[in-house]
Structure formats: C-alpha cells, structure tokens
C-alpha atoms as a PDB file:
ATOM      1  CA  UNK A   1     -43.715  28.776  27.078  1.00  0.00           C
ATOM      2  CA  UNK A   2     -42.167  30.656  24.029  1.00  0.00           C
ATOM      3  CA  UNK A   3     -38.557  30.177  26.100  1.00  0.00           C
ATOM      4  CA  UNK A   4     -39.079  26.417  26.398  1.00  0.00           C
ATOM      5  CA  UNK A   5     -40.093  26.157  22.759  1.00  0.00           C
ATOM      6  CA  UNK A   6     -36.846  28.191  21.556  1.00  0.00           C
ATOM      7  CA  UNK A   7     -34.850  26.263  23.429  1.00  0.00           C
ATOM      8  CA  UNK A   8     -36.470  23.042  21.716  1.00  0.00           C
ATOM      9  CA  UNK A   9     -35.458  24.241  18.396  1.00  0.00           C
ATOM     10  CA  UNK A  10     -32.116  25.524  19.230  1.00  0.00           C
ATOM     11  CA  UNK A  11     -31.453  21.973  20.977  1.00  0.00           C
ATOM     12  CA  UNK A  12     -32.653  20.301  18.025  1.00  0.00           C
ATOM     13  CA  UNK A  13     -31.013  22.712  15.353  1.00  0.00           C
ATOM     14  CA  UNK A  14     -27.503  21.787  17.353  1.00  0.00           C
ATOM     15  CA  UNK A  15     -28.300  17.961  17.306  1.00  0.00           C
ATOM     16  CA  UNK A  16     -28.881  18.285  13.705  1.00  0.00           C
ATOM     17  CA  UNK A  17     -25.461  20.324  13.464  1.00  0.00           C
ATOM     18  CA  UNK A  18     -23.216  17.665  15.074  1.00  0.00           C
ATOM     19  CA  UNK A  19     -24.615  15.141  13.731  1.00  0.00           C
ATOM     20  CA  UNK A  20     -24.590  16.677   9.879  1.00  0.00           C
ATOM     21  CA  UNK A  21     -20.791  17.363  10.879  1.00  0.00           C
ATOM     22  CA  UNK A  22     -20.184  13.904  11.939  1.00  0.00           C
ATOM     23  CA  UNK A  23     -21.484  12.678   8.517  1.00  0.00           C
ATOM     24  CA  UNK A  24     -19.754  15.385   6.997  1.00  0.00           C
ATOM     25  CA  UNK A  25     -16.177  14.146   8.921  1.00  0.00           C
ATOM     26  CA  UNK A  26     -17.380  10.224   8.190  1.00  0.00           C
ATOM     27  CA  UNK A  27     -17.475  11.065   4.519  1.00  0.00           C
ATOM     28  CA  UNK A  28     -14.558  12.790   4.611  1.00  0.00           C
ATOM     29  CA  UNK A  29     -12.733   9.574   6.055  1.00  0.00           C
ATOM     30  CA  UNK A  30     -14.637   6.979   3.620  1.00  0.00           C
ATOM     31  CA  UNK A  31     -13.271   8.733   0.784  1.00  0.00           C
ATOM     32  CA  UNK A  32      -9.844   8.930   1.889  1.00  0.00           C
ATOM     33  CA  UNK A  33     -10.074   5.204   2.390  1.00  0.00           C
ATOM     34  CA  UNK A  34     -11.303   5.000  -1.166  1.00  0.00           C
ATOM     35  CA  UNK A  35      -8.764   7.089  -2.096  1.00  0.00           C
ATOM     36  CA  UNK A  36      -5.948   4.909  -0.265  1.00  0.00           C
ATOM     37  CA  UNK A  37      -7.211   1.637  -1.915  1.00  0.00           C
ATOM     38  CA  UNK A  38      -7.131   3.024  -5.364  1.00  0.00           C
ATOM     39  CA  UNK A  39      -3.891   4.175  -5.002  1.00  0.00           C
ATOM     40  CA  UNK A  40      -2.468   0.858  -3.634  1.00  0.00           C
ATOM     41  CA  UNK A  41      -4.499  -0.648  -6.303  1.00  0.00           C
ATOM     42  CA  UNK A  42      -2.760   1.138  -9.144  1.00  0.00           C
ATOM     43  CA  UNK A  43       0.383   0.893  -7.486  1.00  0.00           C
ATOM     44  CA  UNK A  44      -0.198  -2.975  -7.424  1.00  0.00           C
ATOM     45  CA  UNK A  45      -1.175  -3.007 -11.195  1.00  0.00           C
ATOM     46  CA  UNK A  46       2.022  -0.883 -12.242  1.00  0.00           C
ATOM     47  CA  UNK A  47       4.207  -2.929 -10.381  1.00  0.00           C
ATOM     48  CA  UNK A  48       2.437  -6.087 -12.117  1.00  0.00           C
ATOM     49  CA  UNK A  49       2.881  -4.476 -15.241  1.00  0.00           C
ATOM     50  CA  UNK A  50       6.578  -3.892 -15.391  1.00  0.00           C
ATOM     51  CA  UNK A  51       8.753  -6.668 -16.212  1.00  0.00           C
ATOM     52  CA  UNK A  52      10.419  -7.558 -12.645  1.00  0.00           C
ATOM     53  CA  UNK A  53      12.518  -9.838 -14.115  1.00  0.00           C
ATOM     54  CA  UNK A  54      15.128 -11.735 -11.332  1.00  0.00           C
ATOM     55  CA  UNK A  55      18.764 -10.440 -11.463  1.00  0.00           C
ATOM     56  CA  UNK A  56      21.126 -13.405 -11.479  1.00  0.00           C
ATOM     57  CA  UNK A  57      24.454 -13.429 -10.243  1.00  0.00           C
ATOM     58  CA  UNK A  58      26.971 -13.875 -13.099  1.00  0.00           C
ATOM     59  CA  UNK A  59      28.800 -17.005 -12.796  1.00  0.00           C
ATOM     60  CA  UNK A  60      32.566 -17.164 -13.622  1.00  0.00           C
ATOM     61  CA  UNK A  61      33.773 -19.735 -16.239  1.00  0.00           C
ATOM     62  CA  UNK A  62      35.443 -21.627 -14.851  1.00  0.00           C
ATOM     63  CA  UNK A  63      38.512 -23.139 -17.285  1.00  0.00           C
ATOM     64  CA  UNK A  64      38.429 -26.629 -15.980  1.00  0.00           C
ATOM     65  CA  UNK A  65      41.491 -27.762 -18.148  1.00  0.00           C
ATOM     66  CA  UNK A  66      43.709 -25.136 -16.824  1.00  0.00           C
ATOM     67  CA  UNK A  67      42.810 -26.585 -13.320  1.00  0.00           C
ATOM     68  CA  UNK A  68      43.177 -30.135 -14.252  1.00  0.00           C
ATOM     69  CA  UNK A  69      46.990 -28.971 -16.246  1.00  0.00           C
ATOM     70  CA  UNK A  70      47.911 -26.832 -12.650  1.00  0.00           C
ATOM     71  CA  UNK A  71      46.772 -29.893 -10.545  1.00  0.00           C
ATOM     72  CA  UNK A  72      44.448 -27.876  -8.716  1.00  0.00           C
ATOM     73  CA  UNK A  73      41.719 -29.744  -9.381  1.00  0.00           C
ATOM     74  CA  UNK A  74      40.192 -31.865  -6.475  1.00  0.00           C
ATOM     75  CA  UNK A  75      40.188 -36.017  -8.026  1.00  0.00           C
ATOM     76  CA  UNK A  76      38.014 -38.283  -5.973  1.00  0.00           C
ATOM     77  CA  UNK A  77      39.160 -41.725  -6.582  1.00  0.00           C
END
C-alpha cells in the first residue's frame, strides 16, 4: 500500500510538472506576441510620424515658343 501511494504522488507531482511547464512555455509565447505587437506598433507610429512626403517626378519646361518658331509644334485646325 505504501508503493501504490508513492506512485500516486510521483504521478501527480509529474502532472503538476508538465503542466506548470506548459504554462511556463504558454507564457513564454504570450509575451513574445506582446512583444511582436508592440514592436509593430511603434514601428507603425514612427513611420506615421515622419514626414513621408510623395516624391514627384520633375517636369521639364517645356519652351513652347521655341516649338511653335521650329514648327514642331503639333496645330489642330
């Protein structure tokens, strides 16, 4: 009887193991999510606060009276 009661505690003792390691590893994973979001989240709110202004493509000026003088200029009549 003292062997089946042993055993009872050891069986419990490594149910209470596994399952204090698999809250343990659960943890561990919940805060690296945390972790993730919080990064994104500041990443997010620097990238908000710089000025990410739209490049345009510079234009040429075009001289429309030396086109209309060299008669390349296209006349729709």
């Amino acid at each position: 009887s003292i062997k089946k009661e042993d055993n009872k505690i050891t069986n419990s003792k490594t149910k209470l193991s596994s399952d204090h390691q698999q809250e343990k590893y659960e943890a561990m994973k919940r805060r690296e999510r945390e972790k993730r979001a919080l990064h994104k989240k500041h990443m997010d709110d620097e990238y908000d606060r710089n000025d990410h202004l739209m490049k345009y493509k510079k234009t040429a000026k075009t001289n429309w009276t030396k086109h209309y003088y060299n008669g390349t200029l296209d006349e729709d009549i």
